[in-house]
PDB file of N, CA and C in Angstrom:
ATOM      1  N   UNK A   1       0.839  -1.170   0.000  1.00  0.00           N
ATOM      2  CA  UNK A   1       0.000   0.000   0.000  1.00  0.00           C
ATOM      3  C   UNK A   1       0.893   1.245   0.000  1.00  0.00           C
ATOM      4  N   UNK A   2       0.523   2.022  -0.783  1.00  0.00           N
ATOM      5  CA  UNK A   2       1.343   3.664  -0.704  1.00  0.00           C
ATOM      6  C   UNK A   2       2.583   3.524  -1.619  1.00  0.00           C
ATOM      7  N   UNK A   3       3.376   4.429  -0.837  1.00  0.00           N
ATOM      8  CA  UNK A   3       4.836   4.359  -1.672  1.00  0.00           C
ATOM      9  C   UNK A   3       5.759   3.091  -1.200  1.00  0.00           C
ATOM     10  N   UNK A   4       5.438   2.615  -0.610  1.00  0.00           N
ATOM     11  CA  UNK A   4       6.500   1.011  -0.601  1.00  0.00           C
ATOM     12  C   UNK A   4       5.828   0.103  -1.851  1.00  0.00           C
ATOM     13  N   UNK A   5       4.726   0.271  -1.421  1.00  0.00           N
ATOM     14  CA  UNK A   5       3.840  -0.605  -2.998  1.00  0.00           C
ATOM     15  C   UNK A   5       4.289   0.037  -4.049  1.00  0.00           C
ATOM     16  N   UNK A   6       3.952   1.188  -4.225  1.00  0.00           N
ATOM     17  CA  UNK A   6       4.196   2.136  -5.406  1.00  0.00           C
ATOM     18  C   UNK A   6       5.636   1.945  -6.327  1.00  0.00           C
ATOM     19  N   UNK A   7       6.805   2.012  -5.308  1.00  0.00           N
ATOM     20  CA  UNK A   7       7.605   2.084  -6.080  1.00  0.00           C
ATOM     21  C   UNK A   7       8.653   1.281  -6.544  1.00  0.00           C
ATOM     22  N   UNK A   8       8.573   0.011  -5.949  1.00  0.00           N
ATOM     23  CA  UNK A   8       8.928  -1.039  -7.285  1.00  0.00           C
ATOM     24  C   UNK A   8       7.971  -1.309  -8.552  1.00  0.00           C
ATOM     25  N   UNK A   9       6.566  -1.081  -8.185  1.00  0.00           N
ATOM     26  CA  UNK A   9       5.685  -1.648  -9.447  1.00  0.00           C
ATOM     27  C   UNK A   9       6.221   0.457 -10.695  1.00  0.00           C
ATOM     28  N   UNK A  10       6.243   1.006 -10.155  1.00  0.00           N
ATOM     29  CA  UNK A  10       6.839   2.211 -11.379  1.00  0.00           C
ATOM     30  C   UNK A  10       8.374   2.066 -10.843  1.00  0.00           C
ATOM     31  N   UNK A  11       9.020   1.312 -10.303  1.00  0.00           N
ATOM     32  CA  UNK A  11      10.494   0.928 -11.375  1.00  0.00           C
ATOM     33  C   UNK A  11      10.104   0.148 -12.016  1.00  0.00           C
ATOM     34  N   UNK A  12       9.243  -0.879 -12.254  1.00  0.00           N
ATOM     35  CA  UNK A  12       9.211  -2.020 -13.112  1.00  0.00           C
ATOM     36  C   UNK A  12       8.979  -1.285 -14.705  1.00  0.00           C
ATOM     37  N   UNK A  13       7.952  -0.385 -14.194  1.00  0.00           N
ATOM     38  CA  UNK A  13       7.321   0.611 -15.905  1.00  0.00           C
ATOM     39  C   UNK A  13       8.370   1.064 -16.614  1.00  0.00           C
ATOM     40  N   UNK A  14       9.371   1.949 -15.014  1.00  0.00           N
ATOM     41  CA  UNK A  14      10.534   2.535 -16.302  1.00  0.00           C
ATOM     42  C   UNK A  14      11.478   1.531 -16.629  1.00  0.00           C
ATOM     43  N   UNK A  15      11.554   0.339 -16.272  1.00  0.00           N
ATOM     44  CA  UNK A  15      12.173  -0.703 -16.852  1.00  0.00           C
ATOM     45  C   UNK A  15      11.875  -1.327 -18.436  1.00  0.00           C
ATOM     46  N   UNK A  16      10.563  -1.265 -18.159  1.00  0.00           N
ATOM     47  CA  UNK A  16       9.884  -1.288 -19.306  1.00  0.00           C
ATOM     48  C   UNK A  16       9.997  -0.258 -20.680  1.00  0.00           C
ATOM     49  N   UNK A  17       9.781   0.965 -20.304  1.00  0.00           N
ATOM     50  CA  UNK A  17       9.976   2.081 -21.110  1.00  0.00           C
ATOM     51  C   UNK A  17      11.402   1.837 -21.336  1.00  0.00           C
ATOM     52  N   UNK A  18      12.356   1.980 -20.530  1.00  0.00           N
ATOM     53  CA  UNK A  18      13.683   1.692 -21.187  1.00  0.00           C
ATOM     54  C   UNK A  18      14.027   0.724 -22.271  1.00  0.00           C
ATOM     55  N   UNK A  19      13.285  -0.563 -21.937  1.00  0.00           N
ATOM     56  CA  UNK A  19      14.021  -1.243 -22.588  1.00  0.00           C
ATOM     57  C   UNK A  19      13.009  -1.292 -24.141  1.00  0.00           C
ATOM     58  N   UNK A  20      11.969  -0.685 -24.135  1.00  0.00           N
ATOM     59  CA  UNK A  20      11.251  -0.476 -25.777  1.00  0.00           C
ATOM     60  C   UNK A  20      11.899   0.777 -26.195  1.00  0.00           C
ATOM     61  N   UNK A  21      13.223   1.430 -25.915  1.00  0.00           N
ATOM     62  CA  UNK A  21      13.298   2.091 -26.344  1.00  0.00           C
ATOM     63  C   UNK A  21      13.447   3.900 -25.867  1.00  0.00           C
ATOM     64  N   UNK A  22      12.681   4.036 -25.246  1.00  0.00           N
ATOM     65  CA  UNK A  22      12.260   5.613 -24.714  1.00  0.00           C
ATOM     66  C   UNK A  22      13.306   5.856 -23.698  1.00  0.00           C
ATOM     67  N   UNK A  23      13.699   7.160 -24.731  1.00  0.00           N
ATOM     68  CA  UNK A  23      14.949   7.246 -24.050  1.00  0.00           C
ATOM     69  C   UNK A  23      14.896   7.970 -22.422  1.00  0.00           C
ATOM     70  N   UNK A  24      16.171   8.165 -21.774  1.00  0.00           N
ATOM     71  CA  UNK A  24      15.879   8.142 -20.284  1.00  0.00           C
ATOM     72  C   UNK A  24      14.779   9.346 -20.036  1.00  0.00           C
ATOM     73  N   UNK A  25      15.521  10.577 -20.771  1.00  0.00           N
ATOM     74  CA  UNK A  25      14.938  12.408 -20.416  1.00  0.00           C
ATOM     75  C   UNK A  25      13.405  11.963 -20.669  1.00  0.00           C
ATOM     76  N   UNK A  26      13.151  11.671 -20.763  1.00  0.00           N
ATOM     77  CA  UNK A  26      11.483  11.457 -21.378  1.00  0.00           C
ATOM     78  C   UNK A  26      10.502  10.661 -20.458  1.00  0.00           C
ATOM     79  N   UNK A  27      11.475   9.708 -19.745  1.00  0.00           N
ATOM     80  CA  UNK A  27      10.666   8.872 -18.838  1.00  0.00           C
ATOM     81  C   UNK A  27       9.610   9.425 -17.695  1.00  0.00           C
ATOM     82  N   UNK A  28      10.279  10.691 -17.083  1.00  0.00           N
ATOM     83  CA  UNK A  28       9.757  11.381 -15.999  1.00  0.00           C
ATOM     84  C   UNK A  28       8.037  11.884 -17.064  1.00  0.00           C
ATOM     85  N   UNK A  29       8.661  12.441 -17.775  1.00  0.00           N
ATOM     86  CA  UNK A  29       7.385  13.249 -18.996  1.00  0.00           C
ATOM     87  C   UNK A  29       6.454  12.187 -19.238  1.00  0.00           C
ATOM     88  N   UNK A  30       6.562  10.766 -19.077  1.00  0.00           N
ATOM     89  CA  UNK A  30       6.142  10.129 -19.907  1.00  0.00           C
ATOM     90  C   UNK A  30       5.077   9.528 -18.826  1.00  0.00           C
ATOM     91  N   UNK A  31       5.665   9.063 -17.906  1.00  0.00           N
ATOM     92  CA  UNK A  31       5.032   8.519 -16.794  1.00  0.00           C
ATOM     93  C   UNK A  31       3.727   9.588 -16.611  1.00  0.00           C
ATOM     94  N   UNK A  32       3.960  11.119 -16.390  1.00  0.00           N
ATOM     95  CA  UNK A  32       2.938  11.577 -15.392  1.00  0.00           C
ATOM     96  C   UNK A  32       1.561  12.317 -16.632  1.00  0.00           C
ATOM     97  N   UNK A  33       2.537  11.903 -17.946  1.00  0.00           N
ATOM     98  CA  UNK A  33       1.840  12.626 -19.173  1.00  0.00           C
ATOM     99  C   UNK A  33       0.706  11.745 -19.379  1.00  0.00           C
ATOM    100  N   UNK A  34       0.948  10.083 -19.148  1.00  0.00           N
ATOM    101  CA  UNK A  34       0.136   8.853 -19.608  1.00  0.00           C
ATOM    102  C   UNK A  34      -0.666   8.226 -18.163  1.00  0.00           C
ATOM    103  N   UNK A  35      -0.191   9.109 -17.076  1.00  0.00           N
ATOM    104  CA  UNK A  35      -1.338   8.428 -15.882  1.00  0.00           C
ATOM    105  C   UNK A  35      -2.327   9.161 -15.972  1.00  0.00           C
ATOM    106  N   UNK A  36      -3.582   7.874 -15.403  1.00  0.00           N
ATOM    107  CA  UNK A  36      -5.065   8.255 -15.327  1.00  0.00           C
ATOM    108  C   UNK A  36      -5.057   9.481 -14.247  1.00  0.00           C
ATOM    109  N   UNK A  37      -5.565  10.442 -14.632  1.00  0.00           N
ATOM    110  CA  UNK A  37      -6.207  11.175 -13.099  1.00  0.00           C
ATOM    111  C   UNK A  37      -7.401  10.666 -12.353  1.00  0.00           C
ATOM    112  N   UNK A  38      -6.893  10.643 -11.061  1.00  0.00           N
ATOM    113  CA  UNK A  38      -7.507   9.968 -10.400  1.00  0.00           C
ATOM    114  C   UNK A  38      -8.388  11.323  -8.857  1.00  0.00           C
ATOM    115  N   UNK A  39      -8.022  12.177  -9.042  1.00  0.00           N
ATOM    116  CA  UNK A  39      -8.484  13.060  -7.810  1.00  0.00           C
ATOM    117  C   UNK A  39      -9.253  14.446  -9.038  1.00  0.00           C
ATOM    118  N   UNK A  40      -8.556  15.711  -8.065  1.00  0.00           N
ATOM    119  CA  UNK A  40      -8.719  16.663  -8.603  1.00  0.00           C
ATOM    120  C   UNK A  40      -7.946  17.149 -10.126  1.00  0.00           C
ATOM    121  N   UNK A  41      -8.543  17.737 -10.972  1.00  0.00           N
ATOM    122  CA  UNK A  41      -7.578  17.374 -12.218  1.00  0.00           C
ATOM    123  C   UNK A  41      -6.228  18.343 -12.016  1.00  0.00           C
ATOM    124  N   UNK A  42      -5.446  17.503 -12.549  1.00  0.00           N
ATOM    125  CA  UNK A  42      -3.546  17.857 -12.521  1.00  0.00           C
ATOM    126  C   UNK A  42      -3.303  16.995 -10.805  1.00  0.00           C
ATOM    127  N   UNK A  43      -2.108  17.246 -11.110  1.00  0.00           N
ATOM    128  CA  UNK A  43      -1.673  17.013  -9.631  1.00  0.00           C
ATOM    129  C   UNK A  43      -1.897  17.278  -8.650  1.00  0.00           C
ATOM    130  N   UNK A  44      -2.585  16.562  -7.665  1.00  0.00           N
ATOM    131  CA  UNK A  44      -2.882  16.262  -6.304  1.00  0.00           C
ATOM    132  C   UNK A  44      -2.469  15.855  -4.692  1.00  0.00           C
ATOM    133  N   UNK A  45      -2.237  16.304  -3.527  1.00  0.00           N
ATOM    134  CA  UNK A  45      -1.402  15.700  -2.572  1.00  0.00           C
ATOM    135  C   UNK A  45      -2.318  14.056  -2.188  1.00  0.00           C
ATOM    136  N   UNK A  46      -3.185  13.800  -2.639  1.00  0.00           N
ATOM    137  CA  UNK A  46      -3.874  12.589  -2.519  1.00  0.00           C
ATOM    138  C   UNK A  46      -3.872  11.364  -3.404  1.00  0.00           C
ATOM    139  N   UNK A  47      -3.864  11.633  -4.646  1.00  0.00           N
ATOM    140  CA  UNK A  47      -3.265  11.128  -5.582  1.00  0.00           C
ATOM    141  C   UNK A  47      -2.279  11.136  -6.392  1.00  0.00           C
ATOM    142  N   UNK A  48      -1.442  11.980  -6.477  1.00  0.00           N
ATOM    143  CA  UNK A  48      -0.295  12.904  -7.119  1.00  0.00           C
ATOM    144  C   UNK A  48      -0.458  13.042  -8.638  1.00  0.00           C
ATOM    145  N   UNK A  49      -0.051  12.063  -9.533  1.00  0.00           N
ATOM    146  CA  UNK A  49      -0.584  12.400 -10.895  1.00  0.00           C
ATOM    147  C   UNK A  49      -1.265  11.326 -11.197  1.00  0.00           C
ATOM    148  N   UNK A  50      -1.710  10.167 -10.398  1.00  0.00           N
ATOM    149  CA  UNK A  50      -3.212   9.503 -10.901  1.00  0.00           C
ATOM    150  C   UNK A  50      -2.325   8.451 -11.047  1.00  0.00           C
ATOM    151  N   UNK A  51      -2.967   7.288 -11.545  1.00  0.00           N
ATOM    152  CA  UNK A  51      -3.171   6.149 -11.574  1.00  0.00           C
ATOM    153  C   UNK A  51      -1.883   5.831 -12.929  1.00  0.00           C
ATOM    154  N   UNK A  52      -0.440   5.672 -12.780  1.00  0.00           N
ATOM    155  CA  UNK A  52       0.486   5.118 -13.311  1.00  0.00           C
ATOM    156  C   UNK A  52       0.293   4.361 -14.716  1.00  0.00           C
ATOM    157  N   UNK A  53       0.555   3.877 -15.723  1.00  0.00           N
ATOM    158  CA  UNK A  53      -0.055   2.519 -16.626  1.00  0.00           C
ATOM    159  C   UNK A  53       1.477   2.738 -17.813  1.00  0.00           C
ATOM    160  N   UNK A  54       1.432   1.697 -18.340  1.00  0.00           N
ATOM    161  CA  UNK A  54       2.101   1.475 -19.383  1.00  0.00           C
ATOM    162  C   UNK A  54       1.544   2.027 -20.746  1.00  0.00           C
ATOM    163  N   UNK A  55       0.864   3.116 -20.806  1.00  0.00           N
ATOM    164  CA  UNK A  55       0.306   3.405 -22.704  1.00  0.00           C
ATOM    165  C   UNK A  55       1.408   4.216 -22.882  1.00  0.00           C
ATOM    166  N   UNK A  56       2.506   4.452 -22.526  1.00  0.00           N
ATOM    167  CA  UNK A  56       3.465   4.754 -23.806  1.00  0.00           C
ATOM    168  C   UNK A  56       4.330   3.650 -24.131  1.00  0.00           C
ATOM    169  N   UNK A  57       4.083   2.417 -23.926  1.00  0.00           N
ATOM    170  CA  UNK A  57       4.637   1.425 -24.781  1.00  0.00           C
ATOM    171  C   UNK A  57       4.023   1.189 -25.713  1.00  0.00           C
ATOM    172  N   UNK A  58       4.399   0.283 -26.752  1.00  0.00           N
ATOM    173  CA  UNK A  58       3.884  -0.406 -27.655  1.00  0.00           C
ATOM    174  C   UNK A  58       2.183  -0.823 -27.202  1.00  0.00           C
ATOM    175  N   UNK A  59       1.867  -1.010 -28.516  1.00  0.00           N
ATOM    176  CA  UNK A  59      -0.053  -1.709 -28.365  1.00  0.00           C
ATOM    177  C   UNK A  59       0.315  -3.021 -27.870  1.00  0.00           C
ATOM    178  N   UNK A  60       1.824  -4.163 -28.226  1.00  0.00           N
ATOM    179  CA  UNK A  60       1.877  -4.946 -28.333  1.00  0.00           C
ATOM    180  C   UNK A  60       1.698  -5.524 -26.391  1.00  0.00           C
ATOM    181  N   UNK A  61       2.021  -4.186 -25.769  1.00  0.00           N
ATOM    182  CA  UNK A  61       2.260  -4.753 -24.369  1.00  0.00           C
ATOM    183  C   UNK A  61       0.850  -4.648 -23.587  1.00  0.00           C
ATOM    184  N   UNK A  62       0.789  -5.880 -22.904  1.00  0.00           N
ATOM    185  CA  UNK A  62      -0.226  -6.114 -22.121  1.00  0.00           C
ATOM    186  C   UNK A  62      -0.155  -4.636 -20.774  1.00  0.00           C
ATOM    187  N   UNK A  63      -1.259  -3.871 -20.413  1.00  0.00           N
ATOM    188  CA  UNK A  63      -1.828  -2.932 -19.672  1.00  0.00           C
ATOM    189  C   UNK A  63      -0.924  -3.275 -18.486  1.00  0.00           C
ATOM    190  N   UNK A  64      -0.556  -2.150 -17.823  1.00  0.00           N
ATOM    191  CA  UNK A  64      -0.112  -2.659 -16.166  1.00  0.00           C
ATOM    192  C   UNK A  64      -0.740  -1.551 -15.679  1.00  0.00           C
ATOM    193  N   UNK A  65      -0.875  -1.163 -14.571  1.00  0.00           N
ATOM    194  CA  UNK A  65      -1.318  -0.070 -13.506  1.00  0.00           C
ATOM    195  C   UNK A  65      -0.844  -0.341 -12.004  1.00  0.00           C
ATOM    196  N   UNK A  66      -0.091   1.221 -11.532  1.00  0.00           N
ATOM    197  CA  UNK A  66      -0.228   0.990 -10.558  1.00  0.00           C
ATOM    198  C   UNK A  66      -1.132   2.177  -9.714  1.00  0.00           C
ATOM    199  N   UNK A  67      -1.288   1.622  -8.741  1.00  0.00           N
ATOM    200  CA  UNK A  67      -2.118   2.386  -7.601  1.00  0.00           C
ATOM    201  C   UNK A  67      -1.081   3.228  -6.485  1.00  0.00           C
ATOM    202  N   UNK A  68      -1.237   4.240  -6.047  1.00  0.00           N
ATOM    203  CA  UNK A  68      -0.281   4.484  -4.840  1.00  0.00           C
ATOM    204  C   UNK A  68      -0.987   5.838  -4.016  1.00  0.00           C
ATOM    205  N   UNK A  69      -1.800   5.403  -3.102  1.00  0.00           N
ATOM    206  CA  UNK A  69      -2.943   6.972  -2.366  1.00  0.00           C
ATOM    207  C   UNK A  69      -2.165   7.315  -1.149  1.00  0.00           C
ATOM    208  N   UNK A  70      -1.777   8.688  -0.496  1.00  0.00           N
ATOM    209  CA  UNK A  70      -1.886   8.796   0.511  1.00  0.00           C
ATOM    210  C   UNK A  70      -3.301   8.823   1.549  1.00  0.00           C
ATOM    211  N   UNK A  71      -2.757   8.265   2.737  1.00  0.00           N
ATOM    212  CA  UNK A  71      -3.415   7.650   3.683  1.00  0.00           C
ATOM    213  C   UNK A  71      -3.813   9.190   4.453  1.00  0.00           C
ATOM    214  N   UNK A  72      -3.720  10.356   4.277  1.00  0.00           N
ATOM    215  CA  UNK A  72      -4.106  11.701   4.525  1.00  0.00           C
ATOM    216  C   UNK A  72      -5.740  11.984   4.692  1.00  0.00           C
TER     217      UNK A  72
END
């Protein structure tokens, strides 16, 4: 739950993004450009930029998501 959950499952993404390609400078952009919003729109202290996922990979890759809420 939170950021111990949170942040191996988004190292796993930018593992992912790295290795299809996308280069490093882009990863930060890429991550908060392609998460769901999940609170108030833009960034939030409750959700921060929403709900994580893999759509800047390929179509070929199966969906991931992660979750990560403060407990606030």
């Amino acid at each position: 739950m939170g950021t111990s959950m949170a942040a191996p499952l988004v190292s796993g993404l930018i593992a992912l993004e790295l290795s299809a390609g996308i280069a490093p400078r882009l990863i930060q952009d890429t991550l908060t450009h392609t998460a769901t919003d999940l609170g108030p729109l833009g960034y939030d202290s409750r959700f921060g930029y929403g709900l994580a996922s893999g759509r800047s990979l390929t179509t070929q890759t199966p969906r991931t998501y992660v979750v990560a809420l403060n407990q606030e």
